[in-house]
C-alpha atoms as a PDB file:
ATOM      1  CA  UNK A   1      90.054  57.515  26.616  1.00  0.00           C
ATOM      2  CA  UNK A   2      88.747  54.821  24.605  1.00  0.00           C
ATOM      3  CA  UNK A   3      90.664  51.330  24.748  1.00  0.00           C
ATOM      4  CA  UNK A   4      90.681  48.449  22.073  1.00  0.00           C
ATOM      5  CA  UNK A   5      88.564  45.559  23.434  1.00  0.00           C
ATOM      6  CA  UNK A   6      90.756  42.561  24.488  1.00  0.00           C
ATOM      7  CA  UNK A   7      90.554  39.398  22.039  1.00  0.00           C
ATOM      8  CA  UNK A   8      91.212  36.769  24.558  1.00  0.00           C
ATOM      9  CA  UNK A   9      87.485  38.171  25.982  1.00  0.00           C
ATOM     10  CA  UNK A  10      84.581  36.289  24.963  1.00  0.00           C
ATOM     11  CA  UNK A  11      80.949  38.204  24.348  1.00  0.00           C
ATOM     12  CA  UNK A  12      77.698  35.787  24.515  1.00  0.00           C
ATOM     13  CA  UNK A  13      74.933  36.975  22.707  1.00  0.00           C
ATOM     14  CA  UNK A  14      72.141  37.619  24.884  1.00  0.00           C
ATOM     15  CA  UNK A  15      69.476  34.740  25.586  1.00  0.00           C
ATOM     16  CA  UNK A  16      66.123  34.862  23.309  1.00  0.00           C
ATOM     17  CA  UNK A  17      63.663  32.978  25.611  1.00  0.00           C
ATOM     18  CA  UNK A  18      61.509  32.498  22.361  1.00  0.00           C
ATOM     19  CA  UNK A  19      64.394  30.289  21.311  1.00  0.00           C
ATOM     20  CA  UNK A  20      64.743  29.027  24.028  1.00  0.00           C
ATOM     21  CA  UNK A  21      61.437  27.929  24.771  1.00  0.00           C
ATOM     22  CA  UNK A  22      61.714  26.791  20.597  1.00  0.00           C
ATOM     23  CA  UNK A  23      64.767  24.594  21.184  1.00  0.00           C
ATOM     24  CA  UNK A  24      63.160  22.545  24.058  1.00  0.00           C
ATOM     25  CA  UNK A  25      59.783  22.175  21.977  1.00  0.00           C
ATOM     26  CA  UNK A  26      62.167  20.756  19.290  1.00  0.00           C
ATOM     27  CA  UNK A  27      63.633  18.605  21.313  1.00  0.00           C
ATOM     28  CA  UNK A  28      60.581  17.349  23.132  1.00  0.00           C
ATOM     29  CA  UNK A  29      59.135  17.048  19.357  1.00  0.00           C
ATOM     30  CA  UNK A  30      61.635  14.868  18.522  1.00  0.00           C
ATOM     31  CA  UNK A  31      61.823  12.534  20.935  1.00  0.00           C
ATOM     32  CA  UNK A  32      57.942  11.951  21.012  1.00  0.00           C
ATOM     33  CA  UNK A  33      57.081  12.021  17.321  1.00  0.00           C
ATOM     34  CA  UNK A  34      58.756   8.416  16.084  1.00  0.00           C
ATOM     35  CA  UNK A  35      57.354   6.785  18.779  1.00  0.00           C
ATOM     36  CA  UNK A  36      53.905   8.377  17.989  1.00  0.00           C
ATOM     37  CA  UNK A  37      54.530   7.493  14.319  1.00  0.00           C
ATOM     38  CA  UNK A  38      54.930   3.644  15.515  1.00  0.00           C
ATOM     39  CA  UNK A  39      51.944   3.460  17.770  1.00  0.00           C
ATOM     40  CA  UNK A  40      49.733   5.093  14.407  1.00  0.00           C
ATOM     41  CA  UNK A  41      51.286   2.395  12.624  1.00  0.00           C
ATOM     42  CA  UNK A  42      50.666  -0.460  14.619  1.00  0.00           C
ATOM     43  CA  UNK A  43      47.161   0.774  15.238  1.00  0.00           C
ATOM     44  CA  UNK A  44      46.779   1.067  11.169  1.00  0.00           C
ATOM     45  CA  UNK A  45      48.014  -2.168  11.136  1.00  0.00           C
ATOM     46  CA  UNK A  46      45.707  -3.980  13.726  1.00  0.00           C
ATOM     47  CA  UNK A  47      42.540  -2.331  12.510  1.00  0.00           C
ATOM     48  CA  UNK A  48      43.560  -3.752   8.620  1.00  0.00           C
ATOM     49  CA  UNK A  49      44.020  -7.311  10.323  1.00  0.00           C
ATOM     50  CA  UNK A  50      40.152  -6.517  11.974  1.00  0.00           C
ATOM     51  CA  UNK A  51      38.586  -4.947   8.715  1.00  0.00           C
ATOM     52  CA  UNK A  52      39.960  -7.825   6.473  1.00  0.00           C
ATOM     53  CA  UNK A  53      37.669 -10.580   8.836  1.00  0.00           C
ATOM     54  CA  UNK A  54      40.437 -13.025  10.011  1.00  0.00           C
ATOM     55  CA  UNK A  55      38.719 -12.959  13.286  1.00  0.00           C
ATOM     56  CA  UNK A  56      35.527 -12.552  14.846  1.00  0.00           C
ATOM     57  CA  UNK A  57      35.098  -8.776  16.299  1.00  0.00           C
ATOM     58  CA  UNK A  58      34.914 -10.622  19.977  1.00  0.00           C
ATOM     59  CA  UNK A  59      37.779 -12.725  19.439  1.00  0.00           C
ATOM     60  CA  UNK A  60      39.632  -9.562  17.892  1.00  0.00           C
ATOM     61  CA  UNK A  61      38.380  -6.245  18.833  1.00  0.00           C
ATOM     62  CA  UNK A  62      39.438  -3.085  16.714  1.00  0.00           C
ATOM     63  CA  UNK A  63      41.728  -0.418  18.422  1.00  0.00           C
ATOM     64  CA  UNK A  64      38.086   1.775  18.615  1.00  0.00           C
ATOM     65  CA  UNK A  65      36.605  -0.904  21.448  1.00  0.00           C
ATOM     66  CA  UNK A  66      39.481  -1.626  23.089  1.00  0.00           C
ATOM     67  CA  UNK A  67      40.104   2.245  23.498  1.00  0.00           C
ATOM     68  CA  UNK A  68      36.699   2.762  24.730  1.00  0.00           C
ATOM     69  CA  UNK A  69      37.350  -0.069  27.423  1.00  0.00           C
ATOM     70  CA  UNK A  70      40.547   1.000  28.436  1.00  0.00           C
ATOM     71  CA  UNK A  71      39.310   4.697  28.981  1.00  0.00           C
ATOM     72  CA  UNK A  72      36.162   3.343  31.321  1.00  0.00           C
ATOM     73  CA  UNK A  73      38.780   0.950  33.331  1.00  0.00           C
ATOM     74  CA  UNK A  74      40.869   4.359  33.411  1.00  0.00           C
ATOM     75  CA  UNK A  75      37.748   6.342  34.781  1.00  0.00           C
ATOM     76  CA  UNK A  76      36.877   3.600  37.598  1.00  0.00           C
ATOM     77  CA  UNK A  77      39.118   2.411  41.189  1.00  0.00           C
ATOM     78  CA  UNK A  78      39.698  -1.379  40.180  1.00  0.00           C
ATOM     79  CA  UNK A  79      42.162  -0.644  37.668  1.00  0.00           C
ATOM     80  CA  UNK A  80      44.294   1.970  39.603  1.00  0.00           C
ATOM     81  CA  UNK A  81      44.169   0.069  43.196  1.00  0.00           C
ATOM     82  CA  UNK A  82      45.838  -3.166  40.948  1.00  0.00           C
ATOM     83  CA  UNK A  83      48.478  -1.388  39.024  1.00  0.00           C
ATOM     84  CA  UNK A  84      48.945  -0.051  43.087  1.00  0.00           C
ATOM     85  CA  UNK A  85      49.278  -3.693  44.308  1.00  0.00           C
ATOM     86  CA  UNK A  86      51.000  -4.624  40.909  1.00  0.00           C
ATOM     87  CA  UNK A  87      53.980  -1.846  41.033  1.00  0.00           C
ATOM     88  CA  UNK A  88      54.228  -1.910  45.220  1.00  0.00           C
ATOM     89  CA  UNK A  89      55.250  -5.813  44.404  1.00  0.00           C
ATOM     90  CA  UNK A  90      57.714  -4.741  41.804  1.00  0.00           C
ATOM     91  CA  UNK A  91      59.452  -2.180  43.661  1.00  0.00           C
ATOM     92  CA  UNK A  92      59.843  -4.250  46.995  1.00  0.00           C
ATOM     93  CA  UNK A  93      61.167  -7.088  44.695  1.00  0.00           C
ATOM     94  CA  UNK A  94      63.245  -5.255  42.555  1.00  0.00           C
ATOM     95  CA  UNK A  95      64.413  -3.257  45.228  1.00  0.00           C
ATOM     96  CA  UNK A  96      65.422  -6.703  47.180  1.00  0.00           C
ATOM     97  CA  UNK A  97      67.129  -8.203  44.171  1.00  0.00           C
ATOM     98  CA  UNK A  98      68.544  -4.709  43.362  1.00  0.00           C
ATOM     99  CA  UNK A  99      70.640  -4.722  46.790  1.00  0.00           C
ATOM    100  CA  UNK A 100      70.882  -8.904  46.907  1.00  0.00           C
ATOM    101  CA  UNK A 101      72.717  -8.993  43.425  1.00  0.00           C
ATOM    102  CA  UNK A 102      74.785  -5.915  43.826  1.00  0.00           C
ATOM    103  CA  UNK A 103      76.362  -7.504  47.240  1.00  0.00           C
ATOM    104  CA  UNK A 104      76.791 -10.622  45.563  1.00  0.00           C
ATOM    105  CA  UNK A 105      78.052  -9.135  42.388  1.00  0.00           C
ATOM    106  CA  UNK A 106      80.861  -7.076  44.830  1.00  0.00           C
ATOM    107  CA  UNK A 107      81.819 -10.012  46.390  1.00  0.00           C
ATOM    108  CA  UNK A 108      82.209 -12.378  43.259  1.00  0.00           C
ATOM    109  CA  UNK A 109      83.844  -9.929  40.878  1.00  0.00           C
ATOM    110  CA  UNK A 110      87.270  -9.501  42.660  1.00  0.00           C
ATOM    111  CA  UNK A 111      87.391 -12.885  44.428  1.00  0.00           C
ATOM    112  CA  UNK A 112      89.294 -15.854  41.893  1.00  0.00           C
ATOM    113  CA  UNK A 113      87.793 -18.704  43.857  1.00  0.00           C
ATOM    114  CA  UNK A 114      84.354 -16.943  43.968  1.00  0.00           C
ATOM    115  CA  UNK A 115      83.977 -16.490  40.781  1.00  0.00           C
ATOM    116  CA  UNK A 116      84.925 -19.376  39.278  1.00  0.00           C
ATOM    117  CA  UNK A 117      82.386 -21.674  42.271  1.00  0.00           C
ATOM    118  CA  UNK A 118      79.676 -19.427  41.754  1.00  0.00           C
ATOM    119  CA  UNK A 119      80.073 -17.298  38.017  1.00  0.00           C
ATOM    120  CA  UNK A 120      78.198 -20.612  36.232  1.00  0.00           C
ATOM    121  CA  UNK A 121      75.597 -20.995  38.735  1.00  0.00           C
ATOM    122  CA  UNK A 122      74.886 -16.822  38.770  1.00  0.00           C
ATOM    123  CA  UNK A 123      74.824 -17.687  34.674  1.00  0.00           C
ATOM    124  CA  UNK A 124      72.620 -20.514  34.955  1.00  0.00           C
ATOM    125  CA  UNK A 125      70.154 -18.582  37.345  1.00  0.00           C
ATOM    126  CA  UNK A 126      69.844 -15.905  34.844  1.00  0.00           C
ATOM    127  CA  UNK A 127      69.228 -18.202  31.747  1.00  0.00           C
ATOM    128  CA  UNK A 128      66.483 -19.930  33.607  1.00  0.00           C
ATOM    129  CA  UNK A 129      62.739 -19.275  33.072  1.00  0.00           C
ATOM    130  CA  UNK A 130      60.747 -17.569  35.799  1.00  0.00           C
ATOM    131  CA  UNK A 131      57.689 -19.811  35.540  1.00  0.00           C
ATOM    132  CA  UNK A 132      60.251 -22.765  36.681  1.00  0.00           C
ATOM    133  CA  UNK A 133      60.403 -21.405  40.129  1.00  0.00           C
ATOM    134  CA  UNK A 134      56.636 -20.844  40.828  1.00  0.00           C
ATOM    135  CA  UNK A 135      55.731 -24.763  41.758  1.00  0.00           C
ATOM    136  CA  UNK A 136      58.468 -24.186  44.585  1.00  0.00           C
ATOM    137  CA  UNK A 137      57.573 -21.029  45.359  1.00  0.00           C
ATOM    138  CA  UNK A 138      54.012 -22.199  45.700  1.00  0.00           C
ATOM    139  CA  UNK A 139      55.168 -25.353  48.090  1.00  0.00           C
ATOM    140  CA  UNK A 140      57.169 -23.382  49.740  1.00  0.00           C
ATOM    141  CA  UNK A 141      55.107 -20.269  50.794  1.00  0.00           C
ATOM    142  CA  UNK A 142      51.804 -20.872  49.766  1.00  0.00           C
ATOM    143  CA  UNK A 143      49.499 -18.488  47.610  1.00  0.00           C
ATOM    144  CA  UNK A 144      50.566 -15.297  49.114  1.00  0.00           C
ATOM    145  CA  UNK A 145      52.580 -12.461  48.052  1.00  0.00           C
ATOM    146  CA  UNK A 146      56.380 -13.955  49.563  1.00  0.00           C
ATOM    147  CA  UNK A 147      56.034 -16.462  46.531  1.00  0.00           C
ATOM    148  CA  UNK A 148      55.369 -13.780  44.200  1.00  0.00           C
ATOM    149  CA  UNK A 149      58.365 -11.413  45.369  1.00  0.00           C
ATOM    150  CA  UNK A 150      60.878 -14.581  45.679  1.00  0.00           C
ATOM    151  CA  UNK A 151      60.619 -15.469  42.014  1.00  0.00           C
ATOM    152  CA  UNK A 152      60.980 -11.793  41.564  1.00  0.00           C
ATOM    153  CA  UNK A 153      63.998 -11.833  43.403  1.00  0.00           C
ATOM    154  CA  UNK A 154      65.396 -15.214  41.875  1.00  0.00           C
ATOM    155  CA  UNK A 155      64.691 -13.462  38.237  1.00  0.00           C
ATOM    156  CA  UNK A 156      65.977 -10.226  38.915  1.00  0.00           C
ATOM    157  CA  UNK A 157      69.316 -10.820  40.936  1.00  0.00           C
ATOM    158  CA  UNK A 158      71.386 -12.630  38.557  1.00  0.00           C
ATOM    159  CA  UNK A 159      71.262  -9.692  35.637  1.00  0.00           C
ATOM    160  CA  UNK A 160      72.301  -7.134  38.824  1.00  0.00           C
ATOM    161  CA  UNK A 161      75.717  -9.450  39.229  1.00  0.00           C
ATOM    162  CA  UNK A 162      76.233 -10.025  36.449  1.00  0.00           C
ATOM    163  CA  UNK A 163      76.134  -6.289  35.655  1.00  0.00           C
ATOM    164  CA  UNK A 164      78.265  -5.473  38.666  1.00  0.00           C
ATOM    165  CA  UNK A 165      80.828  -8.192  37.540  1.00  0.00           C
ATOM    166  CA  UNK A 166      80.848  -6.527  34.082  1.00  0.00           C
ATOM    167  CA  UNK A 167      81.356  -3.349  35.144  1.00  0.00           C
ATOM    168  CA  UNK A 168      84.589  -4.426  37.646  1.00  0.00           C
ATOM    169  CA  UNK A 169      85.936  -5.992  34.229  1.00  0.00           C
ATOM    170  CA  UNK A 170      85.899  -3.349  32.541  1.00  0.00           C
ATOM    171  CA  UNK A 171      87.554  -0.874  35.153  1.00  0.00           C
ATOM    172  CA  UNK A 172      91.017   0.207  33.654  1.00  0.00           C
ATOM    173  CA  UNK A 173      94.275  -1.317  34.980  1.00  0.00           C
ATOM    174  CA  UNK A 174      95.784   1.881  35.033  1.00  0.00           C
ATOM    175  CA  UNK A 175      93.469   2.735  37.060  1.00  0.00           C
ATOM    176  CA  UNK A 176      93.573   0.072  39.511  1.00  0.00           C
ATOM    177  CA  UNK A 177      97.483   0.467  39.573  1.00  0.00           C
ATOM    178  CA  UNK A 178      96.996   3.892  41.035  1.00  0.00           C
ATOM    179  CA  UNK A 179      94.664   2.886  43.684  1.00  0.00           C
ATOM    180  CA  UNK A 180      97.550   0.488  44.382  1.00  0.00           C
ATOM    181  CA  UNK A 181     100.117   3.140  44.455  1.00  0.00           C
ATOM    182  CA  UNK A 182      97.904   5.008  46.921  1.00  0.00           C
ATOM    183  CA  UNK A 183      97.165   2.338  49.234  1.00  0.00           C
ATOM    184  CA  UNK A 184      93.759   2.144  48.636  1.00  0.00           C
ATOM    185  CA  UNK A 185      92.578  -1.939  50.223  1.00  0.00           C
ATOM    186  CA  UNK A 186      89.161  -3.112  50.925  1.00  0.00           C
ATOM    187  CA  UNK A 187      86.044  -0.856  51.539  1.00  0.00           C
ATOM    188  CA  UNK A 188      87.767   2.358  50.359  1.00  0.00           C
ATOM    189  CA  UNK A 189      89.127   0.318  47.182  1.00  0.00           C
ATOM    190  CA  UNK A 190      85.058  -0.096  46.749  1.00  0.00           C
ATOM    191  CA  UNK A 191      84.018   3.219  47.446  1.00  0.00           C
ATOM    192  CA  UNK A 192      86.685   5.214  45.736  1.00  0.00           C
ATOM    193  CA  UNK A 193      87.507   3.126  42.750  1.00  0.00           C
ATOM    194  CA  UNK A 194      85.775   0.147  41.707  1.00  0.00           C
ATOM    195  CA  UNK A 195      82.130   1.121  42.147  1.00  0.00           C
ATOM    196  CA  UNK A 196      82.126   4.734  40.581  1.00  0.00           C
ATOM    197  CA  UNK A 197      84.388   3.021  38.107  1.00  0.00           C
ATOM    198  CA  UNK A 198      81.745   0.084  37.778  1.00  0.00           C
ATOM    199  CA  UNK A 199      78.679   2.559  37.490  1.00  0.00           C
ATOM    200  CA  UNK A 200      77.913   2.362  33.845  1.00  0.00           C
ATOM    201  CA  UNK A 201      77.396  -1.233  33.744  1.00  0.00           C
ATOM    202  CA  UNK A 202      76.007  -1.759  36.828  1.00  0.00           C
ATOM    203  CA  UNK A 203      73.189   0.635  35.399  1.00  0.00           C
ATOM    204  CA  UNK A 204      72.567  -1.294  32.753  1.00  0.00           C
ATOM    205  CA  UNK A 205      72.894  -4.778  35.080  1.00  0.00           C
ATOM    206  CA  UNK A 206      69.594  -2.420  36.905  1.00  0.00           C
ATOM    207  CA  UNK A 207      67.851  -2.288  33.625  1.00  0.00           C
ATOM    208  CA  UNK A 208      68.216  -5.913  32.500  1.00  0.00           C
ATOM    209  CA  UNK A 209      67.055  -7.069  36.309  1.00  0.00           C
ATOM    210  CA  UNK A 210      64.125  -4.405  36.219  1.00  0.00           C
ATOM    211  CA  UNK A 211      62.833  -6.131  32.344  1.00  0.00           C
ATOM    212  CA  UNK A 212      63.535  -9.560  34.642  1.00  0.00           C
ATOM    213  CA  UNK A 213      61.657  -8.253  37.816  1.00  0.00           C
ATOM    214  CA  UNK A 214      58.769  -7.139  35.458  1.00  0.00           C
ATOM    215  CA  UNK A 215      58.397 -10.291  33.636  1.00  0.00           C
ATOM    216  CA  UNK A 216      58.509 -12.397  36.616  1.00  0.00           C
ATOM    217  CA  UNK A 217      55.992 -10.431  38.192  1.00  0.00           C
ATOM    218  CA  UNK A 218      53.452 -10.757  35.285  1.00  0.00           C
ATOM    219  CA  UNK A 219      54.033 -14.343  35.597  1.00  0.00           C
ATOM    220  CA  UNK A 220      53.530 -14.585  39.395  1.00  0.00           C
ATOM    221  CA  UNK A 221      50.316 -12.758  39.367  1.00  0.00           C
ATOM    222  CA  UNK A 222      49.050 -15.295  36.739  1.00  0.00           C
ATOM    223  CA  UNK A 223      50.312 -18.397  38.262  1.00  0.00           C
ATOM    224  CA  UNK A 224      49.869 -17.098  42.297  1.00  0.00           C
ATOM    225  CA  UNK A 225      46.279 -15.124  42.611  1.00  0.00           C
ATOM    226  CA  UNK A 226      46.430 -14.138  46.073  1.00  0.00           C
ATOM    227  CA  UNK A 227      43.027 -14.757  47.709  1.00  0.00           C
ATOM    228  CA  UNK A 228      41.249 -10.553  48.401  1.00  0.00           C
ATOM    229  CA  UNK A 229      43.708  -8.876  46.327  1.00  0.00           C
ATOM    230  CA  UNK A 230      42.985  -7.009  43.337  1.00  0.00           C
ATOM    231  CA  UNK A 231      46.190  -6.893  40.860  1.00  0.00           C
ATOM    232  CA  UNK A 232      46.850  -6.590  36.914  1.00  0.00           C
ATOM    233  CA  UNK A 233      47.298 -10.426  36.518  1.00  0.00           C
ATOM    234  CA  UNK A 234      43.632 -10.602  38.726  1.00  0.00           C
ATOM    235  CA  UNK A 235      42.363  -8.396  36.048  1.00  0.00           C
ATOM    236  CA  UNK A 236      43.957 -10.515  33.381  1.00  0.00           C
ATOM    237  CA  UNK A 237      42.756 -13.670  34.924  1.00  0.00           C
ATOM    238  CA  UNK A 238      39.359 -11.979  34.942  1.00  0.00           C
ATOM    239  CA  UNK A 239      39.259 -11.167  31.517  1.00  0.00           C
ATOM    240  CA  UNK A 240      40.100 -14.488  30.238  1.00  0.00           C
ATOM    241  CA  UNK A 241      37.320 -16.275  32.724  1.00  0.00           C
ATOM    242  CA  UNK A 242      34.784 -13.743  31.209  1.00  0.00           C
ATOM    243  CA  UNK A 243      36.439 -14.325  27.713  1.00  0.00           C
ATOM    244  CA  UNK A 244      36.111 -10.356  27.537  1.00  0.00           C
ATOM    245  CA  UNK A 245      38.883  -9.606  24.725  1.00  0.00           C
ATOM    246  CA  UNK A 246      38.812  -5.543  25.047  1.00  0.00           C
ATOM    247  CA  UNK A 247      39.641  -5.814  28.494  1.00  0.00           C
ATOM    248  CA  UNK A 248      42.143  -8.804  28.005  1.00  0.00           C
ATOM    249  CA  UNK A 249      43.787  -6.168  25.416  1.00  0.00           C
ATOM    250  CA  UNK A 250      43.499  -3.493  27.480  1.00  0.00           C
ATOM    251  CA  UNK A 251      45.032  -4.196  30.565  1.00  0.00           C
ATOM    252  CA  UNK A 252      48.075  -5.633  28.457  1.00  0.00           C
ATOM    253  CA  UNK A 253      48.360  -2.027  27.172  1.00  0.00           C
ATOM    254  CA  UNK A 254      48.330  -0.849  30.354  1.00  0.00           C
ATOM    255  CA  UNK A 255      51.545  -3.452  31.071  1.00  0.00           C
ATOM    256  CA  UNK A 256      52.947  -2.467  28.255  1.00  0.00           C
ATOM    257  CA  UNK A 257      52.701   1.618  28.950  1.00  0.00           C
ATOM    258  CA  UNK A 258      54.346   0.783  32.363  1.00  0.00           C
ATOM    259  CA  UNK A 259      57.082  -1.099  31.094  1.00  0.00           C
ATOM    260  CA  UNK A 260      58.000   1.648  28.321  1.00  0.00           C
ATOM    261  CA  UNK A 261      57.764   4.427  31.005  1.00  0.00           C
ATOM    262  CA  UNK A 262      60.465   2.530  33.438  1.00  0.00           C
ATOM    263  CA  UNK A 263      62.283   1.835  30.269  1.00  0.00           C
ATOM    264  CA  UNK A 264      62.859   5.134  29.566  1.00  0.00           C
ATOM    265  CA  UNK A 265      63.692   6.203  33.031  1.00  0.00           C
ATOM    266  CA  UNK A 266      66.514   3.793  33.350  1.00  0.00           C
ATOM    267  CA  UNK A 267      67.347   5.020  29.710  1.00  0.00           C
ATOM    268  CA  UNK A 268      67.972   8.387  30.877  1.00  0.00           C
ATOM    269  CA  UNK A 269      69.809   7.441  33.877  1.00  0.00           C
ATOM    270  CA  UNK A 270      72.130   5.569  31.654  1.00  0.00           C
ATOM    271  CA  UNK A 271      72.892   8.238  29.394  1.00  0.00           C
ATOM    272  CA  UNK A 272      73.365  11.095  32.236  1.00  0.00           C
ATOM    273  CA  UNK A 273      75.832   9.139  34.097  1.00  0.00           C
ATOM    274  CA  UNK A 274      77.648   7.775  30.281  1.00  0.00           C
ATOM    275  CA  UNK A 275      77.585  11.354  29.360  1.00  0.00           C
ATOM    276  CA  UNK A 276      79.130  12.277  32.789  1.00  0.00           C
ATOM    277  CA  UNK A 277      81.924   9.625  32.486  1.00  0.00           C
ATOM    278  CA  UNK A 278      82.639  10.407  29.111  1.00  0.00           C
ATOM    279  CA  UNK A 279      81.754   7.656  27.539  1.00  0.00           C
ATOM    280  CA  UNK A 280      79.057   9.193  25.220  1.00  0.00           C
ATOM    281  CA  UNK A 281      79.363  12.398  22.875  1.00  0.00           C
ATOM    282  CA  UNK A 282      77.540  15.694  23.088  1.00  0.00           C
ATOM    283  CA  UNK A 283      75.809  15.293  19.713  1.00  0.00           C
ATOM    284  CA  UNK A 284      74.530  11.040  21.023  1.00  0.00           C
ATOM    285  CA  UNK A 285      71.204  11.066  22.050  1.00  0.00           C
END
């Protein structure tokens, strides 16, 4: 006996792994083609600036020399071993300034007297230049790797706070009044409420202090060369002692390629955990 098939059902149609497989090459497509459309166009751009003269080739080098530099520098050991030194000094100091602000941001956001003793001097901090700290960081711990991380750390930990104290600012009141109703005090207050609440901005405090971190850390390995240690700002130094542009150029376009890479991974975590809090719709990229 046949029976009528039940509206309230829903039938998918089946799964075309061609499409599939064309959907994510769409979407990988567009996410890499405007940024490949601004490096041609930069790279347009600096080779007009080199064909019209302005500059002597060895004072300017075209986009062709410095390539061919960069992709020998690629090929050899000195190069990798300082972007090793370079990004293990990041991550220790970002990870210090990472766990120092987001303490002090905890503390400071739901504390009155706190906040208004130390919310200036957190704002200060953050508004002061990195290179500022380096003569006391050089008094202070000599040329050695502790001075380099420190001024990391000073850089980096104010943005953290300050994104942890954003984020408790914005939690809902409604949603504090219910923690209230249930009794929720102190450390489960934190865990349960405020800090998943808080997540978005803090996030975003992380990206700000990583952009910090980095900046500080190009500094420091300028301003604090570390006696036996190979690093970008060594190679930078290098380069500028030699006066050899192409590999001035090059290793900045290695600094640059890092920063755009951890850009885009704090990017993405910002989106995933918007997305998951509902603060960003399906169709946002």
């Amino acid at each position: 006996m046949l029976t009528a098939p039940d509206p309230t059902v829903r039938v998918l149609p089946p799964t075309n792994p061609g499409t599939r497989r064309r959907s994510i090459a769409h979407v990988v497509a567009a996410a890499v083609w405007p940024k490949l459309l601004a490096v041609t166009v930069l790279v347009v751009f600096w080779e007009l600036i080199v064909l019209s003269g302005w500059k002597p080739s060895f004072v300017l080098p075209g986009p062709v020399a410095v390539a061919e530099n960069l992709w020998q520098q690629l090929h050899g050991v000195v190069l990798w071993q300082a972007i090793g030194t370079t990004m293990g000094r990041a991550v220790t100091g970002f990870a210090l300034a990472a766990v120092i602000g987001s303490l002090t941001g905890a503390l400071i956001a739901r504390n009155k007297l706190f906040r208004k003793a130390f919310g200036p001097l957190i704002t200060g901090l953050q508004t002061m230049p990195a290179i500022a700290w380096f003569p006391f960081a050089i008094i202070f711990f000599g040329l050695s790797t502790t001075a380099i991380l420190f001024v990391i750390v000073v850089g980096a930990v104010p943005s953290v706070a300050i994104g942890v104290i954003s984020g408790v600012d914005h939690i809902s009141p409604v949603l504090l009044r219910a923690a209230s109703t249930l009794q929720l005090k102190s450390l489960a207050l934190y865990r349960l409420v405020i800090l998943p609440a808080a997540l978005p901005m803090f996030v975003a405090g992380l990206k700000q202090g990583w952009a910090f971190a980095w900046r500080s850390l190009m500094a420091g390995e300028l301003v604090v060369l570390v006696a036996n240690t190979s690093s970008i700002g060594v190679l930078l130094e290098n380069a500028q002692n030699l006066s050899d542009m192409p590999s001035a150029i090059a290793v900045m376009i290695v600094i640059l390629a890092i920063g755009i890479v951890v850009d885009a991974l704090f990017s993405t975590l910002d989106l995933r955990i918007r997305r998951r809090w509902g603060l960003l719709d399906d169709h946002d990229a």
